[in-house]
Structures are given as C-alpha cells and as structure tokens.
Protein backbone atom coordinates (compact mmCIF):
# COMPACT_ATOMS: atom_id res chain seq x y z
CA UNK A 1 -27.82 -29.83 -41.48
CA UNK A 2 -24.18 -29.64 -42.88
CA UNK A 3 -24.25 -25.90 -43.03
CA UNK A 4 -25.02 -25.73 -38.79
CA UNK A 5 -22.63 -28.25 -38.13
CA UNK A 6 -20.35 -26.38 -40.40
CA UNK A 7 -20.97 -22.96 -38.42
CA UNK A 8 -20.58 -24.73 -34.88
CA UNK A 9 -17.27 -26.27 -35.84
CA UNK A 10 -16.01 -22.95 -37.24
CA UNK A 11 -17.29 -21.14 -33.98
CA UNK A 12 -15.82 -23.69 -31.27
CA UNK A 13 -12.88 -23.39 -33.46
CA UNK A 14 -12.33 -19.50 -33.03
CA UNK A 15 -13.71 -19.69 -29.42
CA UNK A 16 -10.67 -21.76 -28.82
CA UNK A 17 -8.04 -20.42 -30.60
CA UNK A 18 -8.68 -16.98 -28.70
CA UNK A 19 -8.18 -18.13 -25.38
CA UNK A 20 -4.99 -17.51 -24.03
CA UNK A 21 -3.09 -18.52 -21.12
CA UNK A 22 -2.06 -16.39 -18.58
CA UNK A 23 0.79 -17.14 -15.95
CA UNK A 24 0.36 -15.44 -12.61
CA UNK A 25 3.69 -14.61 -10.91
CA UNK A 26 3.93 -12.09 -8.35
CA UNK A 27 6.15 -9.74 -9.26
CA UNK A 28 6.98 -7.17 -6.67
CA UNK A 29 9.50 -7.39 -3.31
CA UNK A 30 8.81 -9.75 -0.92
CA UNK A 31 6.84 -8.99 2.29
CA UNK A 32 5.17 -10.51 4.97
CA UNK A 33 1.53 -11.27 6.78
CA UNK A 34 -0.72 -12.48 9.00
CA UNK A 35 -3.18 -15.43 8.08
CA UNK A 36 -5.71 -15.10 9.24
CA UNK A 37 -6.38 -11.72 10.22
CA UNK A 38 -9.38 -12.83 12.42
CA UNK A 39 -10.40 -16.08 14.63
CA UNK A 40 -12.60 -17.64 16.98
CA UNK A 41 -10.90 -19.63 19.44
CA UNK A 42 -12.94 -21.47 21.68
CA UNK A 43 -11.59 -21.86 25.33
CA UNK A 44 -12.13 -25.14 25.72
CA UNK A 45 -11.67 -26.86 29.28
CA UNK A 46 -9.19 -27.11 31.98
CA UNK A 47 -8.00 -30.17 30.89
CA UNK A 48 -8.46 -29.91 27.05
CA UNK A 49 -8.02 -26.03 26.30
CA UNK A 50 -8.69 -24.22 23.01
CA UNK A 51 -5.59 -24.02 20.78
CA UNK A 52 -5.74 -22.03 17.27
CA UNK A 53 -2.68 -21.53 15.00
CA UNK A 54 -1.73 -18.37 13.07
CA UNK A 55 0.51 -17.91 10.02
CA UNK A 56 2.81 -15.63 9.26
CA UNK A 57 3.25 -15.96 5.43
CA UNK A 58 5.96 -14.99 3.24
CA UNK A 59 4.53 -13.57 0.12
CA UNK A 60 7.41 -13.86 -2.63
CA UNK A 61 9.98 -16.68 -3.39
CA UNK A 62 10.96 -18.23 -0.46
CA UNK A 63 14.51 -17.05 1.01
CA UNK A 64 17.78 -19.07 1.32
CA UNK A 65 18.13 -18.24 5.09
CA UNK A 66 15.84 -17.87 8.23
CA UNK A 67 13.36 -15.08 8.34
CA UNK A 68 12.99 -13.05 11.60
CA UNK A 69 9.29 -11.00 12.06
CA UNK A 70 9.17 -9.04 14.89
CA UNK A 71 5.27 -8.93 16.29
CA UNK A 72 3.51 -7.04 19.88
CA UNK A 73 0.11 -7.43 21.56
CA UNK A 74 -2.00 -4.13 20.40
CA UNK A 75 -2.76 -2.14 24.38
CA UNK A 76 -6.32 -2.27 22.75
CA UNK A 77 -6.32 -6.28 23.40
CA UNK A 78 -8.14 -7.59 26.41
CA UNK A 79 -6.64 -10.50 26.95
CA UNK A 80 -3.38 -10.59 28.63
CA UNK A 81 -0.71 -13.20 28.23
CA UNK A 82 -0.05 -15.14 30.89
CA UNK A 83 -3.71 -14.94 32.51
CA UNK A 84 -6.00 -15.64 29.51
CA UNK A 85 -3.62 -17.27 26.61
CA UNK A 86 -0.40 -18.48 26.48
CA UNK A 87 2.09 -17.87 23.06
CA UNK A 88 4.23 -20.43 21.77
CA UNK A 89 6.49 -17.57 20.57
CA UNK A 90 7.23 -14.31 22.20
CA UNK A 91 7.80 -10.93 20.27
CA UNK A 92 9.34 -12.77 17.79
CA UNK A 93 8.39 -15.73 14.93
CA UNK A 94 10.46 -17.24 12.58
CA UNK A 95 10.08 -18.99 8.66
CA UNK A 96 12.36 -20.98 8.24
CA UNK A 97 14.86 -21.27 5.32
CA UNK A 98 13.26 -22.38 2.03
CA UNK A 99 9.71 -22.35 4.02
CA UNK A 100 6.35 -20.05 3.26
CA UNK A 101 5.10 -19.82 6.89
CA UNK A 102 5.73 -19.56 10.54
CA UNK A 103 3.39 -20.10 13.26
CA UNK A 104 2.17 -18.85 16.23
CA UNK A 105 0.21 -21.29 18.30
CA UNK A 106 -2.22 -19.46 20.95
CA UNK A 107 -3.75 -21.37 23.71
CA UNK A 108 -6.85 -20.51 25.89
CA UNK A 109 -6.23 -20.24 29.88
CA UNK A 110 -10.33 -21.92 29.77
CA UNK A 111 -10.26 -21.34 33.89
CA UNK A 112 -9.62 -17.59 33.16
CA UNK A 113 -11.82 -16.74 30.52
CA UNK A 114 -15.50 -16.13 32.48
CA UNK A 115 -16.39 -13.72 29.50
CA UNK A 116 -14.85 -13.00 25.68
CA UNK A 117 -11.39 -11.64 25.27
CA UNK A 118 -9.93 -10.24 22.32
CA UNK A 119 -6.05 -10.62 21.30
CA UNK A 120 -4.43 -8.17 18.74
CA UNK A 121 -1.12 -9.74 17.13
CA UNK A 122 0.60 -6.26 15.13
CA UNK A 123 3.53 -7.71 12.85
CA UNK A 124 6.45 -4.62 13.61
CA UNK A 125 8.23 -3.69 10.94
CA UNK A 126 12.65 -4.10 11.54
CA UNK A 127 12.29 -7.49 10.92
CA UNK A 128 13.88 -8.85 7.53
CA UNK A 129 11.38 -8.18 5.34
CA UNK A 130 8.38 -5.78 5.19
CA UNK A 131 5.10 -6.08 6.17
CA UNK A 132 2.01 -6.00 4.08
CA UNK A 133 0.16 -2.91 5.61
CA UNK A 134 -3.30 -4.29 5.12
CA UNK A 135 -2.61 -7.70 7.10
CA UNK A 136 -0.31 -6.78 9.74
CA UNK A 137 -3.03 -7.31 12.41
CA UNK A 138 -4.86 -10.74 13.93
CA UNK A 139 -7.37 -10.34 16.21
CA UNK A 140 -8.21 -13.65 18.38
CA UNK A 141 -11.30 -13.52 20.05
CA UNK A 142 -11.33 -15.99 23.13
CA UNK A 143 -14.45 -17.20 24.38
C-alpha cells in the first residue's frame, strides 16, 4: 500500500511540475474588424422595429486618441438605406480614445421589409489603422 501511494505522489508530483504557464499577448500591429461578421435581425413592427448592433473592434492595445474606420454598403446588398434600414453612422464609425469597440446600430424599416434583405457592411481601408482581411465584411440579413 505504501509503495502505490508512494508512486502516485511521485507521479502527481512530476505531472505538476511540468506544466507551464503560458501568457498570450498579441504581438503584431494593430488592426481592425467587424464583430460579427453575420446576423439575423428580425424586423420587428412598425412601432417596435428590429435593432441589432455591430462592433468594430480594435485588435491591439487600445490607442491614446480617437480611431476613424471608414466602412460602404457592398452593391451586392439588397437592402437599401433609407427604405429597408436605417444606420446610426454613415460611411464612417469611430472607437473612441482608450476604448476596444465602436458600434454601428442598424434598424429594420418592418413596413418595408415584405421579404428578406441582406446588408453588406465592407470596413475600407484609409482609415487609421488596417483592416483584418478576413473580417472586413458583415452581412445583416433582415427579415
């Protein structure tokens, strides 16, 4: 009995002693991107329409002044602004000093959605920072 307890002590001890902890820092220039890169917004009614939020994220340290991402509607969308959606922003969002995230805040036009609409947010690059190539799209689906 002493000699397994013996083993199983001397086992958790090396189990243990060989785990090591890693710190995860990103390490490479700062960029930014959509979050998420797809929703579902529901259109709601006339009198309580469908709202969604999306980010746009910093990815890196945040900065010490504002940051200014330009963004367009893809000519592949289907929904146009003005008739199905309205944009709390236009062309351009902002993340504020010492922040991680802006926000654009999409509402349905319920009365002018008889049938699904899709909405494709492109982040442009010119802005002050780069944009992450594999989430500079959204696409909204309004139904």
């Amino acid at each position: 009995m002493k000699k397994i307890t013996y083993i199983t002590l001397l086992f958790a001890t090396i189990l243990f002693a060989s785990c090591e902890k890693y710190k995860v820092e990103y390490d490479q220039a700062p960029q930014v991107e959509f979050k998420p890169i797809t929703v579902t917004l529901a259109k709601g009614t006339t009198t309580t329409p469908g709202r969604t939020t999306v980010l746009v994220q910093l990815i890196g340290p945040h900065q010490s002044s504002d940051i200014s991402v330009p963004y367009t509607i893809d000519a592949a969308s289907t929904a146009v602004a003005g008739t199905h959606f309205t944009a709390s922003t236009t062309g351009t969002v902002t993340i504020p000093a010492g922040s991680s995230t802006g926000s654009i805040v999409i509402t349905a036009m319920p009365e002018n959605v008889p049938s699904a609409r899709r909405l494709i947010l492109v982040l442009s690059d010119g802005g002050t920072l780069p944009v992450s190539p594999n989430y500079r799209r959204s696409t909204i689906t309004i139904q």
